[in-house]
Protein backbone atom coordinates (compact mmCIF):
# COMPACT_ATOMS: atom_id res chain seq x y z
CA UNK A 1 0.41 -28.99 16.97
CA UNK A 2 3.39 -26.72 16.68
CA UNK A 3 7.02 -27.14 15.60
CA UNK A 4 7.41 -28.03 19.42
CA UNK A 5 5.80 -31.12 18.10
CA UNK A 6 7.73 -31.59 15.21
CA UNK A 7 6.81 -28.59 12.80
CA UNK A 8 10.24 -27.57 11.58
CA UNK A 9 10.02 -30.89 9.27
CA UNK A 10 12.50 -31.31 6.14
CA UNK A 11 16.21 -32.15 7.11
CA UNK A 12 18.90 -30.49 8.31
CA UNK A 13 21.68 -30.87 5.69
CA UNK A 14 20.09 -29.97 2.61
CA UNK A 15 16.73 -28.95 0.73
CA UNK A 16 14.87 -31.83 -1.14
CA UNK A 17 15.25 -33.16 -4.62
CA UNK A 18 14.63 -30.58 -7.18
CA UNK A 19 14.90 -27.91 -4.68
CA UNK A 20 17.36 -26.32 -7.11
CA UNK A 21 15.04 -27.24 -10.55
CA UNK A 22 13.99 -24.09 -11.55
CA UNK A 23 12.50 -25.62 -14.78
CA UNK A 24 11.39 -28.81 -13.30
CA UNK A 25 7.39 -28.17 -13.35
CA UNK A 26 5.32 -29.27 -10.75
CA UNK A 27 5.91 -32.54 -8.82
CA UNK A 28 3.04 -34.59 -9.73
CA UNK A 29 2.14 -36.32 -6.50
CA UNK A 30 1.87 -31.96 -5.49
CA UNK A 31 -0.44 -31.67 -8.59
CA UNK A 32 -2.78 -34.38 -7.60
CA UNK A 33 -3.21 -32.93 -4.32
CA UNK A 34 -3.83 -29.78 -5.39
CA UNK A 35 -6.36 -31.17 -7.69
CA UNK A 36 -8.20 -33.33 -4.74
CA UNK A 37 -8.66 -30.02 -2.86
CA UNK A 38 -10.21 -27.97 -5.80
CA UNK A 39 -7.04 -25.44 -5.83
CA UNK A 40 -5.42 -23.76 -8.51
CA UNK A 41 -2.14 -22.49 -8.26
CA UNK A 42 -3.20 -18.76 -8.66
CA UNK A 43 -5.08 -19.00 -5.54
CA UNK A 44 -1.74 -18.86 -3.95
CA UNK A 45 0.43 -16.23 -3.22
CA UNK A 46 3.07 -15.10 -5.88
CA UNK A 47 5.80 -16.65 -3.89
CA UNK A 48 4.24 -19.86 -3.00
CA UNK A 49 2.69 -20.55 -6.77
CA UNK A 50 5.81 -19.80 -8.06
CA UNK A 51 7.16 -22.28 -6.18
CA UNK A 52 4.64 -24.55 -7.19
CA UNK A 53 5.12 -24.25 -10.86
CA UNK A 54 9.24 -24.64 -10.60
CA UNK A 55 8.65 -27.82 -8.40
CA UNK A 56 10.19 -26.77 -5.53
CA UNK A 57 7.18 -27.46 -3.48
CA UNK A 58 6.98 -30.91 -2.09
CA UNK A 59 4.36 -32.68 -1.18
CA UNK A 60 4.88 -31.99 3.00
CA UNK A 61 5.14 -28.67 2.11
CA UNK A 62 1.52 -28.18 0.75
CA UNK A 63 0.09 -30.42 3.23
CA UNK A 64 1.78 -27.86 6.00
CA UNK A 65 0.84 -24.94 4.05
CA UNK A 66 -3.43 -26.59 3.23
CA UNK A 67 -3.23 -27.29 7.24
CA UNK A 68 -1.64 -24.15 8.76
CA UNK A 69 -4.10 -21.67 5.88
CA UNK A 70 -7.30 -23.63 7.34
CA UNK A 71 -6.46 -22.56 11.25
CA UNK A 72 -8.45 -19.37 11.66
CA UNK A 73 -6.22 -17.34 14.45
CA UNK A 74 -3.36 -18.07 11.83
CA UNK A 75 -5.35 -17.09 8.82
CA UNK A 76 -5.15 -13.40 9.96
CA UNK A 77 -1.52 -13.16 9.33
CA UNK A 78 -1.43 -15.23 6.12
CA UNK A 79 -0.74 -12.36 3.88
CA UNK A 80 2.08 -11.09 5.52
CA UNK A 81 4.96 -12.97 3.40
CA UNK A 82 7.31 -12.97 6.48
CA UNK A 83 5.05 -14.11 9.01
CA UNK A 84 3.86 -17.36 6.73
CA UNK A 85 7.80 -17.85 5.66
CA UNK A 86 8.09 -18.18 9.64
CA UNK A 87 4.71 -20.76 10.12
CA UNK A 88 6.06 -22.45 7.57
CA UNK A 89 8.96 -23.37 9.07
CA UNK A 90 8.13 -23.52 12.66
CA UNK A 91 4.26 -23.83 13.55
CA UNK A 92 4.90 -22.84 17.11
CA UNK A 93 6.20 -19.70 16.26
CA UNK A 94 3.53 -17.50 17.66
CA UNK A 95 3.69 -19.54 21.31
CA UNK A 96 7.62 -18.65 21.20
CA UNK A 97 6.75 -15.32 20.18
CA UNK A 98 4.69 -14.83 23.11
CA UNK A 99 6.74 -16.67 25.34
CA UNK A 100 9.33 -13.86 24.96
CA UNK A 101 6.86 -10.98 25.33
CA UNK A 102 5.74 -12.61 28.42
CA UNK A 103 8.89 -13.16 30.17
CA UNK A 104 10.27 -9.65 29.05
CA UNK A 105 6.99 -7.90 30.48
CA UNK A 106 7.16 -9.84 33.51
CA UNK A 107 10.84 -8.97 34.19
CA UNK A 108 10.44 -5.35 32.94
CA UNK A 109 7.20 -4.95 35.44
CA UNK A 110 9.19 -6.26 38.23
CA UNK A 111 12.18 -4.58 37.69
CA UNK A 112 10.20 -1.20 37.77
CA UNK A 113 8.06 -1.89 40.88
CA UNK A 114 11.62 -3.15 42.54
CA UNK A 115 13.58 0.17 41.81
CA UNK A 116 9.95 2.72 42.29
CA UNK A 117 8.34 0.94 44.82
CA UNK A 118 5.58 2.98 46.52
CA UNK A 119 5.81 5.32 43.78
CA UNK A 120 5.16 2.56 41.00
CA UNK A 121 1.59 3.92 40.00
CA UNK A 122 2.49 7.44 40.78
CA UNK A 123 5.57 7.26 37.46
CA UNK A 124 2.95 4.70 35.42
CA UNK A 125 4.47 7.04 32.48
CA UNK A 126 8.15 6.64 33.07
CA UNK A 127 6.46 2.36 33.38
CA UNK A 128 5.12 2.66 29.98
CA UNK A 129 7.85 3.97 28.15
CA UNK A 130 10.60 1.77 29.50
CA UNK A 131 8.14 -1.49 28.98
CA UNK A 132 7.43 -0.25 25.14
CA UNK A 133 11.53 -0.12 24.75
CA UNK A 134 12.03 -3.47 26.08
CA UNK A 135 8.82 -4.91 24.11
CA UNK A 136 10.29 -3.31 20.73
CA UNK A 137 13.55 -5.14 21.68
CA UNK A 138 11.77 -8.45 22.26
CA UNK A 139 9.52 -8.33 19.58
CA UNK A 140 12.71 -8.03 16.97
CA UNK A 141 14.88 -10.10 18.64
CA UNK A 142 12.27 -12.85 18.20
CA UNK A 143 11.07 -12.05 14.84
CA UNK A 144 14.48 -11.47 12.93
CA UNK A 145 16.53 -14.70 14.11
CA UNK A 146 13.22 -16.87 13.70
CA UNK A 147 14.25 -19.84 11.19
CA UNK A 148 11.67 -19.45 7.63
CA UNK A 149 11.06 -21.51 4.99
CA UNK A 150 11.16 -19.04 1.81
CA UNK A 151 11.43 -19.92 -1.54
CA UNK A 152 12.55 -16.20 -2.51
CA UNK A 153 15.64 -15.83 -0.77
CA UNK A 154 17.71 -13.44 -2.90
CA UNK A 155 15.58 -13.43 -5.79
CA UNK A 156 14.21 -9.67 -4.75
CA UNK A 157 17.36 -8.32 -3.79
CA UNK A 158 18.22 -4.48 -4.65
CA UNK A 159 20.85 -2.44 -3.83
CA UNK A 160 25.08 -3.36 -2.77
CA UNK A 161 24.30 -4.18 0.36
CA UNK A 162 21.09 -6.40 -0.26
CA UNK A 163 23.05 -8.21 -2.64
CA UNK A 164 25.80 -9.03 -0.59
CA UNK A 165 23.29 -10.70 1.58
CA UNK A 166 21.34 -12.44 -0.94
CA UNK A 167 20.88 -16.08 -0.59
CA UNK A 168 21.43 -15.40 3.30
CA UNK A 169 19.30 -17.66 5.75
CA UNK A 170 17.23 -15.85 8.56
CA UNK A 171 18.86 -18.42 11.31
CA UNK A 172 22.48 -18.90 10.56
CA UNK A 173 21.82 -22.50 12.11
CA UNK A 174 18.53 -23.03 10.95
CA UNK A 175 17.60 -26.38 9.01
CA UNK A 176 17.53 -26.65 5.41
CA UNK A 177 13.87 -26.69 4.67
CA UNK A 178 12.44 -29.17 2.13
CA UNK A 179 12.80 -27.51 -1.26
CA UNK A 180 15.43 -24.79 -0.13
CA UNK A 181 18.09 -24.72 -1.71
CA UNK A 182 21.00 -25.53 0.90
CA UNK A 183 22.98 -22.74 2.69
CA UNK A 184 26.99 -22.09 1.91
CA UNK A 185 28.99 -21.35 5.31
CA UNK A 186 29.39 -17.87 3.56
CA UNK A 187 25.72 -17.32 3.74
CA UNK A 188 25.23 -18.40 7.30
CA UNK A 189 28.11 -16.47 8.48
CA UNK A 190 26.05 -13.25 6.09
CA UNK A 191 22.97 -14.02 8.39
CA UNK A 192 24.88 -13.45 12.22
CA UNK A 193 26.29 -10.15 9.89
CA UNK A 194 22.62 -9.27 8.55
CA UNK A 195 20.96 -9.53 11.65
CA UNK A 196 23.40 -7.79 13.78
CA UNK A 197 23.02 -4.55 11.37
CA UNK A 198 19.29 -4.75 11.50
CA UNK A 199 19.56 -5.17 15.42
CA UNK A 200 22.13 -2.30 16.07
CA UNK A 201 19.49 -0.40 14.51
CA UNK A 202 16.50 -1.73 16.16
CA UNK A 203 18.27 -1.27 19.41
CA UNK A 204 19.57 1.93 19.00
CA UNK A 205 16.05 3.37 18.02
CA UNK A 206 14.11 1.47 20.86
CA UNK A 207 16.77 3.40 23.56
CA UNK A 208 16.50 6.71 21.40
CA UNK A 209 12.55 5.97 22.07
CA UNK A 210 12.69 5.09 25.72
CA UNK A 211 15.48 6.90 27.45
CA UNK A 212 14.17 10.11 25.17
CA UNK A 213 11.22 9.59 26.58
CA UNK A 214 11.78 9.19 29.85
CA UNK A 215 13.81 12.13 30.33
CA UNK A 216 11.27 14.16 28.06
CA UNK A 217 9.05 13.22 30.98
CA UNK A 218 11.26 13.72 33.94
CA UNK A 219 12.14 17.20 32.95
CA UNK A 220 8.04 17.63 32.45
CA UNK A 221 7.56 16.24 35.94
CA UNK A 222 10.21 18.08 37.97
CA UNK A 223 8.65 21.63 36.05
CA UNK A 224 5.27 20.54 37.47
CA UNK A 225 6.36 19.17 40.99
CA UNK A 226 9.82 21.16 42.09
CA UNK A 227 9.93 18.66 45.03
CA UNK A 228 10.10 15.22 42.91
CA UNK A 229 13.31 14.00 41.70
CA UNK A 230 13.52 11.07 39.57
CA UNK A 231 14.81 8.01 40.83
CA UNK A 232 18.54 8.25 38.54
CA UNK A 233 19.89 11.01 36.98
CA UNK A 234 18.74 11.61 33.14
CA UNK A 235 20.61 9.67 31.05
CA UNK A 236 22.77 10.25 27.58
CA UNK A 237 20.44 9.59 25.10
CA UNK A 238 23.06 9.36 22.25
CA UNK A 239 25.14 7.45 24.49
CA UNK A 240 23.16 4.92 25.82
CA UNK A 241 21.40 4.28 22.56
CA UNK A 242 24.67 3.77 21.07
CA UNK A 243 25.88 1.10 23.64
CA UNK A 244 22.34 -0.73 23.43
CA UNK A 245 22.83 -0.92 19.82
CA UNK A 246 26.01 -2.16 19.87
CA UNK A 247 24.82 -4.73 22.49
CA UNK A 248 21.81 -5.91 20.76
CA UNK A 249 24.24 -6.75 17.56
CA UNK A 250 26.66 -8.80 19.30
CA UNK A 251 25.70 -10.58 22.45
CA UNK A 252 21.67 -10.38 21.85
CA UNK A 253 22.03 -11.29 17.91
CA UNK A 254 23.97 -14.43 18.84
CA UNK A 255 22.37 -15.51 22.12
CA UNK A 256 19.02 -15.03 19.86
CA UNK A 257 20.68 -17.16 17.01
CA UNK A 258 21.33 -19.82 18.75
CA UNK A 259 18.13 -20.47 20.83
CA UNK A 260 16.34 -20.23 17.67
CA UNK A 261 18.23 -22.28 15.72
CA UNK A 262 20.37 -24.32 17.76
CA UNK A 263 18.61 -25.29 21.06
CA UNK A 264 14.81 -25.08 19.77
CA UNK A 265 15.50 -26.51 16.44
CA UNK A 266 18.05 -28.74 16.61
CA UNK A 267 17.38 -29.62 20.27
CA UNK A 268 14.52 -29.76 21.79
CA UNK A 269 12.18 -30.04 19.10
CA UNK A 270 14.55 -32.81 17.74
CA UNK A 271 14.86 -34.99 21.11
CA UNK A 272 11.32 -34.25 22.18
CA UNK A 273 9.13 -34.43 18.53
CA UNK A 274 5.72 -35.20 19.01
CA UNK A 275 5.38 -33.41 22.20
CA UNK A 276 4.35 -29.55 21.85
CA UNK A 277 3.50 -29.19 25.11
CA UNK A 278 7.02 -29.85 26.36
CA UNK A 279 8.85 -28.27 23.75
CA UNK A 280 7.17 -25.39 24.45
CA UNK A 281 8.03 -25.60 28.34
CA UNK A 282 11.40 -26.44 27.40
CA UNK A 283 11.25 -23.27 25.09
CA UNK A 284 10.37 -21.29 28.30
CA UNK A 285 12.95 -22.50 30.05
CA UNK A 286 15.90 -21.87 27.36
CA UNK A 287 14.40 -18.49 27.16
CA UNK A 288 13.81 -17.46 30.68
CA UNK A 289 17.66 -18.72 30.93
CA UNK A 290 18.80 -16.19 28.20
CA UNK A 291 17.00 -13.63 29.71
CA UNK A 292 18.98 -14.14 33.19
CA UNK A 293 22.14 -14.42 31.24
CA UNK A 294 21.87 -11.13 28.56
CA UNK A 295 21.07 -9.02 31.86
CA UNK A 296 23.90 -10.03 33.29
CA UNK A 297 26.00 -9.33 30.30
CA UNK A 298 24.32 -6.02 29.75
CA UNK A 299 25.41 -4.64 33.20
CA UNK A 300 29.24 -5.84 32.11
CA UNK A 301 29.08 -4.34 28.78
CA UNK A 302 27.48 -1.14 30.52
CA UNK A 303 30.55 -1.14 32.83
CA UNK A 304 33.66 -1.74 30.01
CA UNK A 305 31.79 0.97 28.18
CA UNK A 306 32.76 3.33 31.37
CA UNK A 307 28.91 4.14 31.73
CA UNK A 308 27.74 2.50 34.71
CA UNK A 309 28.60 4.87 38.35
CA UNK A 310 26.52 4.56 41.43
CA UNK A 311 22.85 5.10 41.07
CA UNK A 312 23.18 4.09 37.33
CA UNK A 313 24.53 0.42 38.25
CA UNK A 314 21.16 -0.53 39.27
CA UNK A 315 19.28 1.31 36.21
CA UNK A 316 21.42 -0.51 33.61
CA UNK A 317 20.53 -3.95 35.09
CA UNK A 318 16.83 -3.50 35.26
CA UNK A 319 17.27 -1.60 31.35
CA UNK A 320 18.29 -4.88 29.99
CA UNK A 321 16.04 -6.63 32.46
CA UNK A 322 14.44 -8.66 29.22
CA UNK A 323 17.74 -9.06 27.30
């Protein structure tokens, strides 16, 4: 079962008792557990067993932990800290993961075979690039906004910038795990902030990637074939880069936040706990509905930017196809 079932347990106003108790030691009913399934704490990670020994792990947090550890296909990404900070707090996270890869291939695909038709196969290159830009794009703007349950938030942090962020959640709506400390309207307003620098970033690389790429290719393609001309005119790689960037902070950061954290967490998997199988269609649904709605956005933020002009109109609406 998933978090579409139910998985984002704890509550959504604050952590549980003792989340704060650094020097509380371990919650006994946690130590009997562990004890009944032969474990020791240092066959934990660092972050977990530290957790353990401060008493900040609860007793449904170990029994999520010993359940979602024992599932083999999950087991492969265990001991990557940020992916099990992310199971943790929402079990379903890989079906929403590939929810969003699936809908943002599909619409990427499509959009390409609308605007090359016959000569779909013939640019499978120009295909390929574009698809890896939007994937890149999907892949972060699912991964980043995900809520996690982490019990080092802060701790780790280096540098001005990191600090200022500290204490941050990764969903500025998310739920206040059991044994998290709670989250300060400060701190949730820090995560939109966080985010939206990580994504102007993300965004502006993925377009550097695929528009460089594409016109990398084009001016390959017209040396080779003086008779083919691409189907728009090369684009500003600085330029657009710059705008997706911009884009991807703003409309796609809080679009992202808030199915993540609002209308998954809050929502569906609230009103509909207990029943995976329709959160997870519901999921599709919210998704597939943001999709519709960030590429509309993306061809009016193309055109305020002064960017979009006859053949290009139709290019940026199929570029932000999966936004």
């Amino acid at each position: 079962g998933g978090s579409g079932g139910g998985g984002s347990g704890g509550g959504g106003g604050g952590g549980s008792a003792g989340a704060g108790d650094e020097g509380g030691g371990m919650n006994p009913a946690v130590a009997t557990m562990l004890a009944a399934a032969g474990r020791s704490v240092d066959s934990f990670p660092a972050d977990f067993a530290s957790a353990l020994m401060s008493g900040k792990v609860t007793l449904e947090v170990l029994k999520r932990y010993l359940a979602l550890e024992s599932h083999f296909f999950l087991r492969l990404f265990w001991g990557y800290q940020g992916m099990r900070e992310r199971l943790m707090a929402d079990t379903s996270f890989p079906v929403k993961m590939a929810i969003e890869l699936g809908i943002g291939l599909f619409c990427k695909l499509a959009a390409e075979k609308t605007k090359r038709a016959d000569n779909f196969w013939k640019e499978a290159d120009f295909v390929l690039a574009n698809v890896i830009m939007a994937l890149i794009a999907d892949f972060m703007l699912t991964w980043l906004p995900a809520p996690t349950l982490s019990f080092t938030r802060g701790k780790a942090a280096t540098g001005a910038l990191a600090k200022a962020f500290a204490g941050c959640p990764d969903n500025a709506f998310q739920k206040v795990q059991p044994g998290m400390d709670g989250f300060s309207v400060t701190q949730r307003a820090g995560a939109v902030l966080r985010n939206g620098l990580k994504l102007l970033g993300v965004g502006f690389g993925a377009s550097m990637f695929g528009v460089g790429l594409t016109n990398v290719l084009a001016s390959i393609k017209m040396q080779l074939d003086p008779t083919w001309s691409p189907p728009n005119q090369p684009q500003n790689v600085v330029g657009t880069s710059a705008a997706y960037g911009v884009y991807m902070s703003v409309s796609s950061n809080l679009r992202y936040q808030i199915i993540a954290g609002v209308i998954e967490e809050r929502g569906i998997e609230v009103l509909f706990k207990g029943n995976p199988s329709l959160c997870h269609a519901l999921s599709f649904a919210a998704r597939t509905a943001n999709t519709f709605v960030g590429s509309l956005l993306w061809v009016d933020f193309v055109r305020l930017c002064g960017m979009q002009k006859g053949a290009l109109a139709e290019e940026a609406g199929e570029k932000r196809a999966a936004k």
